[in-house]
PDB file of N, CA and C in Angstrom:
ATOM      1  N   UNK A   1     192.948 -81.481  37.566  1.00  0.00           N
ATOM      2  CA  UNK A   1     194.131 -81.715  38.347  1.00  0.00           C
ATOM      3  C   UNK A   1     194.366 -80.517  39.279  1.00  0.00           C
ATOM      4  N   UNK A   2     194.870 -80.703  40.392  1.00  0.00           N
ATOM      5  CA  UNK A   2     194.844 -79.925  41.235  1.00  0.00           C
ATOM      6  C   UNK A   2     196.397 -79.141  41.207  1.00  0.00           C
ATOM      7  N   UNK A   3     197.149 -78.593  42.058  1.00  0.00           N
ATOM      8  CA  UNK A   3     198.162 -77.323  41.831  1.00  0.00           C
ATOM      9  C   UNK A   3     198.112 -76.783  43.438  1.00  0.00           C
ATOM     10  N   UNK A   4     199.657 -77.264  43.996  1.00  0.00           N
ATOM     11  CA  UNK A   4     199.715 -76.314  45.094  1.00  0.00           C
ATOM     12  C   UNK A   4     200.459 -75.211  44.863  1.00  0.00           C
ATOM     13  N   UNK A   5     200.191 -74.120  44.995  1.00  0.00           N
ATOM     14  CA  UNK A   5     200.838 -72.634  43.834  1.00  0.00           C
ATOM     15  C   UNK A   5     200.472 -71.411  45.025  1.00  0.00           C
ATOM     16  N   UNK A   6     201.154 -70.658  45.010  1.00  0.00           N
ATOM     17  CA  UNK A   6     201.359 -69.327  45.221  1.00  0.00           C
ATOM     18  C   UNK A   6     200.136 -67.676  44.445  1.00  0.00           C
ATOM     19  N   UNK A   7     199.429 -67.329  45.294  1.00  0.00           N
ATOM     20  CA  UNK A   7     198.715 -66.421  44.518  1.00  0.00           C
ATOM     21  C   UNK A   7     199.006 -65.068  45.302  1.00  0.00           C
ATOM     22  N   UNK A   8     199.646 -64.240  44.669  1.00  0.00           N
ATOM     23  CA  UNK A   8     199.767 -62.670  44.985  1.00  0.00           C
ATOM     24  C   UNK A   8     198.466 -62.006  45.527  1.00  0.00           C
ATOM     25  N   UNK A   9     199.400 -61.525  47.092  1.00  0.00           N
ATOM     26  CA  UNK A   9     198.343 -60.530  47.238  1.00  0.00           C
ATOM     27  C   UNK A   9     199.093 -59.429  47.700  1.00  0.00           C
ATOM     28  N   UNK A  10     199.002 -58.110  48.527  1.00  0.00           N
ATOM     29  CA  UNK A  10     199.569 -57.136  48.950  1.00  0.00           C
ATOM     30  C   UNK A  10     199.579 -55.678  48.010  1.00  0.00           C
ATOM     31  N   UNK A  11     199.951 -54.923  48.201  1.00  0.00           N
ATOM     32  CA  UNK A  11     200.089 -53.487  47.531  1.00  0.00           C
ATOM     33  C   UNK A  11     201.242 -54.012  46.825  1.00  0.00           C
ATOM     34  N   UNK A  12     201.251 -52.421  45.817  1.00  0.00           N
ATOM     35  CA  UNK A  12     201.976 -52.492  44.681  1.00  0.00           C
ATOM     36  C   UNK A  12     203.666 -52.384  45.695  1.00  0.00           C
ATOM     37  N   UNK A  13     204.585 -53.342  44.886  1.00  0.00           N
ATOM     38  CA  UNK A  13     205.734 -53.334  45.552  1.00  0.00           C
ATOM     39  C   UNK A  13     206.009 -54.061  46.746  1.00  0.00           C
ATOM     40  N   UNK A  14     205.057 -54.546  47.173  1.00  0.00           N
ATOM     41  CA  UNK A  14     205.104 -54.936  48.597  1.00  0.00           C
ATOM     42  C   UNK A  14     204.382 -56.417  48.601  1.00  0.00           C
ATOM     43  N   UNK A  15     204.993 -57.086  48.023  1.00  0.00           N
ATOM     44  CA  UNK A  15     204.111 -58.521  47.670  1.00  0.00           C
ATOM     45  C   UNK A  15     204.634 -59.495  48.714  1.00  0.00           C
ATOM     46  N   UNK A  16     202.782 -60.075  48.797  1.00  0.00           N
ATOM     47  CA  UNK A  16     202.131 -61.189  49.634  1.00  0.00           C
ATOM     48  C   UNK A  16     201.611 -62.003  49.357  1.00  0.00           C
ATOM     49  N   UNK A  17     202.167 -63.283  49.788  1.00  0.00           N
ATOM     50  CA  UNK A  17     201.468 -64.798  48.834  1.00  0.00           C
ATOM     51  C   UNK A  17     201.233 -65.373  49.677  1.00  0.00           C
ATOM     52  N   UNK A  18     200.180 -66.479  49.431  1.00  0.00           N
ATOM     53  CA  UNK A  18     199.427 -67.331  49.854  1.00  0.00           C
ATOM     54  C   UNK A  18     199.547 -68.692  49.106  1.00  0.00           C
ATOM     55  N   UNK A  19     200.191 -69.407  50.104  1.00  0.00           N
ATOM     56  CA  UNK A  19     200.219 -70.686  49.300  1.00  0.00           C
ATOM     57  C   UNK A  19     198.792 -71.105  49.219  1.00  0.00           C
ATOM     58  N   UNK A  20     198.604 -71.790  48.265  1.00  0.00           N
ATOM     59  CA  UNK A  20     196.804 -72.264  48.062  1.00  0.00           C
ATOM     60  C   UNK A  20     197.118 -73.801  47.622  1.00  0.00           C
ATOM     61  N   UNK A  21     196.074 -74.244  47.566  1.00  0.00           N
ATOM     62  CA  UNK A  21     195.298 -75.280  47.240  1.00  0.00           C
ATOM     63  C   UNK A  21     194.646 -75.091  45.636  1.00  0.00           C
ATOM     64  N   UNK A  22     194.453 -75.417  44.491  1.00  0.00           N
ATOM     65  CA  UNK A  22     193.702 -74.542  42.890  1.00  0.00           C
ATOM     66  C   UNK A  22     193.342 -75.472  42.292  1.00  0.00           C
ATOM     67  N   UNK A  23     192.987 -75.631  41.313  1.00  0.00           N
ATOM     68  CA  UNK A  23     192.729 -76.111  40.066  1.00  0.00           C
ATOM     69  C   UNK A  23     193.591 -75.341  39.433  1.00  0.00           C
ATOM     70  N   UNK A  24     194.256 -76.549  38.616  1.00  0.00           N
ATOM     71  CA  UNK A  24     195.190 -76.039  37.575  1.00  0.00           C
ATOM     72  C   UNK A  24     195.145 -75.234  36.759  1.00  0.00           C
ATOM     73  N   UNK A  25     194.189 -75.240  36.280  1.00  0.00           N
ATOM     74  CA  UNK A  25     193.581 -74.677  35.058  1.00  0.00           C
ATOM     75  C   UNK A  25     193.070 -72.526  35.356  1.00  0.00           C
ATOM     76  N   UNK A  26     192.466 -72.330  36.805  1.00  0.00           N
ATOM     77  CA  UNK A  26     191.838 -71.170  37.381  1.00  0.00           C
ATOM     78  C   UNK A  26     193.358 -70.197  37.332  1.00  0.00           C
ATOM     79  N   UNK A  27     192.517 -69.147  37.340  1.00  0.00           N
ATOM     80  CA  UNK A  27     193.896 -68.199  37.515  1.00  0.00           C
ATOM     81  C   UNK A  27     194.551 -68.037  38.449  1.00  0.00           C
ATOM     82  N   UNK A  28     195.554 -66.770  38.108  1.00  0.00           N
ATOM     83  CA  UNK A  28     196.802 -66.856  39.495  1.00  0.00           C
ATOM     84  C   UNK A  28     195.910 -65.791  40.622  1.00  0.00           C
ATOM     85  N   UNK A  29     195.192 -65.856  40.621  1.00  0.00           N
ATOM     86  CA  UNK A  29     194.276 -65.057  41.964  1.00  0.00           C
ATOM     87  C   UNK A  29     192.585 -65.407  41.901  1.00  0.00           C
ATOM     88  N   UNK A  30     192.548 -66.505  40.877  1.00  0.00           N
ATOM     89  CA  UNK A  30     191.096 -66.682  40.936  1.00  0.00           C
ATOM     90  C   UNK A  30     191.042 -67.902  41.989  1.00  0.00           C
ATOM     91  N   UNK A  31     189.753 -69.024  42.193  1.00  0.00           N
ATOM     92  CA  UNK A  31     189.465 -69.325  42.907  1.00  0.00           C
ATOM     93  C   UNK A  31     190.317 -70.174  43.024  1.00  0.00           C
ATOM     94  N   UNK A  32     190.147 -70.713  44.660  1.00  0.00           N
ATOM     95  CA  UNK A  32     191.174 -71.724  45.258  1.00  0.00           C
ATOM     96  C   UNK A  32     190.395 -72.740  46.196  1.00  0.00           C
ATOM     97  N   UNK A  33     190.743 -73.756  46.835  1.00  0.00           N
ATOM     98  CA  UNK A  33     190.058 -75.179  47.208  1.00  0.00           C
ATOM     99  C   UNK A  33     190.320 -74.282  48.995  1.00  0.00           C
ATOM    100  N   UNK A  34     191.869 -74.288  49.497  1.00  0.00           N
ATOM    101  CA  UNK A  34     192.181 -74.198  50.482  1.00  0.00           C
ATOM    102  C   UNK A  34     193.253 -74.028  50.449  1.00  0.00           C
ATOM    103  N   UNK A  35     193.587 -72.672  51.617  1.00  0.00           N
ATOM    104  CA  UNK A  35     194.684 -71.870  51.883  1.00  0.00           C
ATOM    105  C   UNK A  35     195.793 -72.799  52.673  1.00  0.00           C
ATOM    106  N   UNK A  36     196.904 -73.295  52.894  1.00  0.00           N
ATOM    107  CA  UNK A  36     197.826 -73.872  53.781  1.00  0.00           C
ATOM    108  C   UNK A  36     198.999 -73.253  54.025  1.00  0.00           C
ATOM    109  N   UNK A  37     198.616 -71.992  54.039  1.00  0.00           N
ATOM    110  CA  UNK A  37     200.324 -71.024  54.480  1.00  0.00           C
ATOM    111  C   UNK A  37     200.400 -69.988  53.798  1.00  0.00           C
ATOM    112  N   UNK A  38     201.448 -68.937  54.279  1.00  0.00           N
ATOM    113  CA  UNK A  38     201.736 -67.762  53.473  1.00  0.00           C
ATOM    114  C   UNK A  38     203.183 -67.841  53.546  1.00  0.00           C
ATOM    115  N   UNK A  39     203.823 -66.205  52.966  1.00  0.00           N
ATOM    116  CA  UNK A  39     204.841 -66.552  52.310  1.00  0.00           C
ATOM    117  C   UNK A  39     205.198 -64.735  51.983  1.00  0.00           C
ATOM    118  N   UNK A  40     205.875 -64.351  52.979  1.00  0.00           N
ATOM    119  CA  UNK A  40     206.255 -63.068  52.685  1.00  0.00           C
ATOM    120  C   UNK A  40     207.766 -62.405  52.631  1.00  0.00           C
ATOM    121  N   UNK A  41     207.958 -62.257  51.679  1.00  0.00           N
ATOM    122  CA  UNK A  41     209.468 -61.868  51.364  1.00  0.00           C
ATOM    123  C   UNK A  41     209.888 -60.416  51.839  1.00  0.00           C
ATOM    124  N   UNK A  42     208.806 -59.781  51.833  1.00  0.00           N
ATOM    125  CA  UNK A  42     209.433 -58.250  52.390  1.00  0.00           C
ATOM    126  C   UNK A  42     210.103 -58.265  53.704  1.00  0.00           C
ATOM    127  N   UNK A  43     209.280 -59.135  55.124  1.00  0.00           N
ATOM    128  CA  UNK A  43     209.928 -59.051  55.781  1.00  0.00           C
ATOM    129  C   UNK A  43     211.662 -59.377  55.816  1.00  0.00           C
ATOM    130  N   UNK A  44     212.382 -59.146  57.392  1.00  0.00           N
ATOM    131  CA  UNK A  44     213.834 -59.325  57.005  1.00  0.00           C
ATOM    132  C   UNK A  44     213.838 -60.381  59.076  1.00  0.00           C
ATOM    133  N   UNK A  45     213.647 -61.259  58.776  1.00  0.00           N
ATOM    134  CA  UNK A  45     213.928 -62.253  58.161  1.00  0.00           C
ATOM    135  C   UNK A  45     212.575 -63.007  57.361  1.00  0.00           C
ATOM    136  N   UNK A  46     212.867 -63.333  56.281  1.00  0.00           N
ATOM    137  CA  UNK A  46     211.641 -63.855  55.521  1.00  0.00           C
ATOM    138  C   UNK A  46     210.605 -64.669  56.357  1.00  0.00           C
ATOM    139  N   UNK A  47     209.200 -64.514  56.267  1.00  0.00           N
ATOM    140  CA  UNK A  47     208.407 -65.276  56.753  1.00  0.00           C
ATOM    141  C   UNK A  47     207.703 -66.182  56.318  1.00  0.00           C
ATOM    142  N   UNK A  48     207.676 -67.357  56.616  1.00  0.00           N
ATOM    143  CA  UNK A  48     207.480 -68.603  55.843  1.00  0.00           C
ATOM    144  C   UNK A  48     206.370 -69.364  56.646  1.00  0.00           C
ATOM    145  N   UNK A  49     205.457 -69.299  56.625  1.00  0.00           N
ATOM    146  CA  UNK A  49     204.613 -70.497  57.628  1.00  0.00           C
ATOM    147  C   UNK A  49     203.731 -71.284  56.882  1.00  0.00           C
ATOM    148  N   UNK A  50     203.630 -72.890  56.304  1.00  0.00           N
ATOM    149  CA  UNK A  50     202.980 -73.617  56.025  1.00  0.00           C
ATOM    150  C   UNK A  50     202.564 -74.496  56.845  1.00  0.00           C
ATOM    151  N   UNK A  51     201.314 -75.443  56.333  1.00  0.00           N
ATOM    152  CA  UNK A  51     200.837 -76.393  57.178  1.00  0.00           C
ATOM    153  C   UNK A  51     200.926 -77.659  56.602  1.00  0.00           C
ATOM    154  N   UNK A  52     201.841 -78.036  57.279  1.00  0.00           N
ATOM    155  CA  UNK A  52     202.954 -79.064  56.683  1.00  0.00           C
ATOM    156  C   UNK A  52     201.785 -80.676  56.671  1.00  0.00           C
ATOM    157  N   UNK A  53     200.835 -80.664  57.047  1.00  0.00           N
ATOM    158  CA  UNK A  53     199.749 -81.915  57.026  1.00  0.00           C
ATOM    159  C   UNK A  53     198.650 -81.756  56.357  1.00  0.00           C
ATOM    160  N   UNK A  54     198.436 -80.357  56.369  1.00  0.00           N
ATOM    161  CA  UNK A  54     197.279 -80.126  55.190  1.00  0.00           C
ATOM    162  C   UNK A  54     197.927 -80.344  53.626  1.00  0.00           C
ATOM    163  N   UNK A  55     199.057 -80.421  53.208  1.00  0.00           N
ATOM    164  CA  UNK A  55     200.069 -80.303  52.238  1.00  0.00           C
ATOM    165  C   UNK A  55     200.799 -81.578  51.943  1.00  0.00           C
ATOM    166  N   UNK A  56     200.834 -82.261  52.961  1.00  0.00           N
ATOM    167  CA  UNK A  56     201.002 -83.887  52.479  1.00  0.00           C
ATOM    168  C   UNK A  56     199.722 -84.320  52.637  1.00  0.00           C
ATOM    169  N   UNK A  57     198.088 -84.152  52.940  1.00  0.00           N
ATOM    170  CA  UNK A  57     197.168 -85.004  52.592  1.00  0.00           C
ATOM    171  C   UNK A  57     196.509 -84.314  51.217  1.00  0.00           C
ATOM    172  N   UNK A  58     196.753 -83.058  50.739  1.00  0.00           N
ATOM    173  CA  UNK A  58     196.997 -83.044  49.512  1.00  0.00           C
ATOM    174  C   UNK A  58     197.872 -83.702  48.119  1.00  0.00           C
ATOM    175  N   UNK A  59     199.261 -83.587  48.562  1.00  0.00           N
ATOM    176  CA  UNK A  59     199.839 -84.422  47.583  1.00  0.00           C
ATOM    177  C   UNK A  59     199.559 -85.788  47.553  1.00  0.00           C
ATOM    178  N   UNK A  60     198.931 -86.404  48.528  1.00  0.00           N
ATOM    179  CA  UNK A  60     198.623 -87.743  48.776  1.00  0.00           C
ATOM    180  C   UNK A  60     197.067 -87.917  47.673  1.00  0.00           C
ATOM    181  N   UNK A  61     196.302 -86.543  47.929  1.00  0.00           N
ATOM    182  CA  UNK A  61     195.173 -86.739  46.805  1.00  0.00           C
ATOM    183  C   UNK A  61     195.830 -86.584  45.462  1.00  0.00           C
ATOM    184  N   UNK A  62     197.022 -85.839  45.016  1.00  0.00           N
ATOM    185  CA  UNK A  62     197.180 -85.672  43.699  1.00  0.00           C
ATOM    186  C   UNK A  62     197.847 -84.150  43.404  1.00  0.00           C
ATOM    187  N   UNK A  63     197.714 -83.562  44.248  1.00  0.00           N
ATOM    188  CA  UNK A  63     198.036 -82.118  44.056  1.00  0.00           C
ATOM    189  C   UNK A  63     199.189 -82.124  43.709  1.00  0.00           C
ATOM    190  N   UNK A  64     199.939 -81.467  42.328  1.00  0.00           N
ATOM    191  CA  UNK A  64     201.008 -81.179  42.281  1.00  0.00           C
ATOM    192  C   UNK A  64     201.344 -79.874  42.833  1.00  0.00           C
ATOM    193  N   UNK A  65     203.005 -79.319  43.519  1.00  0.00           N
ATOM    194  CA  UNK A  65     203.331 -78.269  43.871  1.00  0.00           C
ATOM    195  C   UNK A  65     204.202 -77.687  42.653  1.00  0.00           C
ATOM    196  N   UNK A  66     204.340 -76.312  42.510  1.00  0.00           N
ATOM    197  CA  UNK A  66     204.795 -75.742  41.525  1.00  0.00           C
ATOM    198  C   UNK A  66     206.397 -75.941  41.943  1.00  0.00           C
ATOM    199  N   UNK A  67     206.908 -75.399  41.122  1.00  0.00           N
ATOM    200  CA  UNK A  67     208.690 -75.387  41.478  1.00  0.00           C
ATOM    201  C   UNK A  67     208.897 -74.670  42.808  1.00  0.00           C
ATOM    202  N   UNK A  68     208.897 -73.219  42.571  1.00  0.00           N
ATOM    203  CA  UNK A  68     208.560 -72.945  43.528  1.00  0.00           C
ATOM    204  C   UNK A  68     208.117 -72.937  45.450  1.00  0.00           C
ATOM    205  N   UNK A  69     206.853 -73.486  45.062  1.00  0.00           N
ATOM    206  CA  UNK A  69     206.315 -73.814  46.157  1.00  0.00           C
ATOM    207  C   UNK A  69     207.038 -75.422  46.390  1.00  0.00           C
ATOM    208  N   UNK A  70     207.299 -76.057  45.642  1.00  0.00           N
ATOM    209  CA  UNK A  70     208.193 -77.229  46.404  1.00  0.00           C
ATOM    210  C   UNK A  70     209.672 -76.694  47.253  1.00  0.00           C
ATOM    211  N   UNK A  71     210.160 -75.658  46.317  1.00  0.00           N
ATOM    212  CA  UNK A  71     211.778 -74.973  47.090  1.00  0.00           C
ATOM    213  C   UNK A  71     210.979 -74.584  48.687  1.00  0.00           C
ATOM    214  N   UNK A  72     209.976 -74.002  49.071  1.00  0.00           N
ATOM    215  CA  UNK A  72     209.425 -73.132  50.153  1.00  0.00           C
ATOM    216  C   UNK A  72     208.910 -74.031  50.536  1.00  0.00           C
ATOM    217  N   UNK A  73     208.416 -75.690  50.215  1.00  0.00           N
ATOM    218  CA  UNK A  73     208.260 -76.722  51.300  1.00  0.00           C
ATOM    219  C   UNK A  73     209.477 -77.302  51.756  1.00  0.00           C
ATOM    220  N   UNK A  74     210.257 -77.484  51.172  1.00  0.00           N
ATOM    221  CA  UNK A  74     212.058 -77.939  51.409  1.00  0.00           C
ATOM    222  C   UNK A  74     212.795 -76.686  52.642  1.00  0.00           C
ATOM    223  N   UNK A  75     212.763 -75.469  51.985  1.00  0.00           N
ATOM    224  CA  UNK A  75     213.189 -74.553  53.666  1.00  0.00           C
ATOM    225  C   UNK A  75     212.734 -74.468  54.832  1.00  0.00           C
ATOM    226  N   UNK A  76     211.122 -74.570  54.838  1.00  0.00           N
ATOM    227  CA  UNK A  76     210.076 -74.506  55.923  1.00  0.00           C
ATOM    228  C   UNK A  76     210.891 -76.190  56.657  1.00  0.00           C
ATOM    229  N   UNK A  77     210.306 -77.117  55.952  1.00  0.00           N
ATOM    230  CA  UNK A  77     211.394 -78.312  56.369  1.00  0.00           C
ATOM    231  C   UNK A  77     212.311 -78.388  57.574  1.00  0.00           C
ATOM    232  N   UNK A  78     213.377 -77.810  56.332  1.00  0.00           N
ATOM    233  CA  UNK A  78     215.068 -77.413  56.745  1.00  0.00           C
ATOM    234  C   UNK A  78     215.068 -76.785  58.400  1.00  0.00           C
ATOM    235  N   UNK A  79     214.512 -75.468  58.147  1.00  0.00           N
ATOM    236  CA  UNK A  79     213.786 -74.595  59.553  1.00  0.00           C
ATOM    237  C   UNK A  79     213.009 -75.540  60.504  1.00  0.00           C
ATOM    238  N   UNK A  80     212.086 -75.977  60.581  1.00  0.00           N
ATOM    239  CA  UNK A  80     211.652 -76.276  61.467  1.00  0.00           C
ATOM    240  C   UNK A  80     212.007 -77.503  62.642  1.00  0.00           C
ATOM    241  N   UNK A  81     213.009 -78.440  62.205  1.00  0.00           N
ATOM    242  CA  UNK A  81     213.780 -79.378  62.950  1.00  0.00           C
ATOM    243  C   UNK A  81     214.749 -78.348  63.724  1.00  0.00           C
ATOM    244  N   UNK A  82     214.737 -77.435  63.321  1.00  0.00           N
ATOM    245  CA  UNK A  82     215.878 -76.194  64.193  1.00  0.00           C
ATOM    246  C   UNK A  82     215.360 -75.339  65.596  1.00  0.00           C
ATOM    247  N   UNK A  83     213.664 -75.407  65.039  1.00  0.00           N
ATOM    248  CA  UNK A  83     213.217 -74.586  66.023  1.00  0.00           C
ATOM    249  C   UNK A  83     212.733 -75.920  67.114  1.00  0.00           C
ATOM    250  N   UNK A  84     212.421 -76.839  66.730  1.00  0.00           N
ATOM    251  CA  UNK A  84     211.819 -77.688  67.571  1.00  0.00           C
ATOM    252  C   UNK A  84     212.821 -78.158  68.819  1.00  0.00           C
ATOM    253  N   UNK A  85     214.219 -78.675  68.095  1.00  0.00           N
ATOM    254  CA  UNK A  85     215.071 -78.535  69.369  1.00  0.00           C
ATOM    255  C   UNK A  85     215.765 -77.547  69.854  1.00  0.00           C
ATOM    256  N   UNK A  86     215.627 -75.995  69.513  1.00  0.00           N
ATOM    257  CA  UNK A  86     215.355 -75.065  69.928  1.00  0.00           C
ATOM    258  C   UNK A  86     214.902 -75.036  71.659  1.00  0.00           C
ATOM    259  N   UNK A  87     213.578 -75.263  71.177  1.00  0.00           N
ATOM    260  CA  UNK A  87     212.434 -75.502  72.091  1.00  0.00           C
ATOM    261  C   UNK A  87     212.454 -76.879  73.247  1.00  0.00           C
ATOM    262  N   UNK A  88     213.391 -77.575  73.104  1.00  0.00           N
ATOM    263  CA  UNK A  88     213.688 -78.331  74.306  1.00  0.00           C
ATOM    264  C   UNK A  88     215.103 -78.239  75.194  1.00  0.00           C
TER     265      UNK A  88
END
């Protein structure tokens, strides 16, 4: 079963995630299928960028998202209908 999940990367204190693509089962930094976004909290204002189609033709294969990473598909969401008419 597959797992859309969050794997730490960055220096000590200064943490950087990568939303991934996994096998459920692999660890929290071992191997992954495919990357669809990151996810960095240090900055101010938080930086959030997923790929919102690579991530529904995953859940469409089966991939579950962690708690988590479902809250950070729901804001990315929220955000991006804001920037789009923004932009017109």
């Amino acid at each position: 079963m597959l797992a859309i999940r969050l794997t730490r990367q960055g220096a000590k204190k200064k943490p950087f995630y990568r939303v991934i693509v996994a096998e459920k089962r692999s660890k929290r930094d071992g191997k992954f299928v495919e990357i669809v976004g990151y996810y960095n909290p240090c900055r101010e204002p938080v930086e959030l960028k997923l790929d919102h189609d690579r991530i529904s033709y995953w859940l469409k294969c089966g991939a579950q998202p962690t708690d988590t990473v479902r809250s950070l598909i729901r804001k990315s969401e929220q955000q991006q209908p804001a920037v789009s008419e923004a932009g017109n």
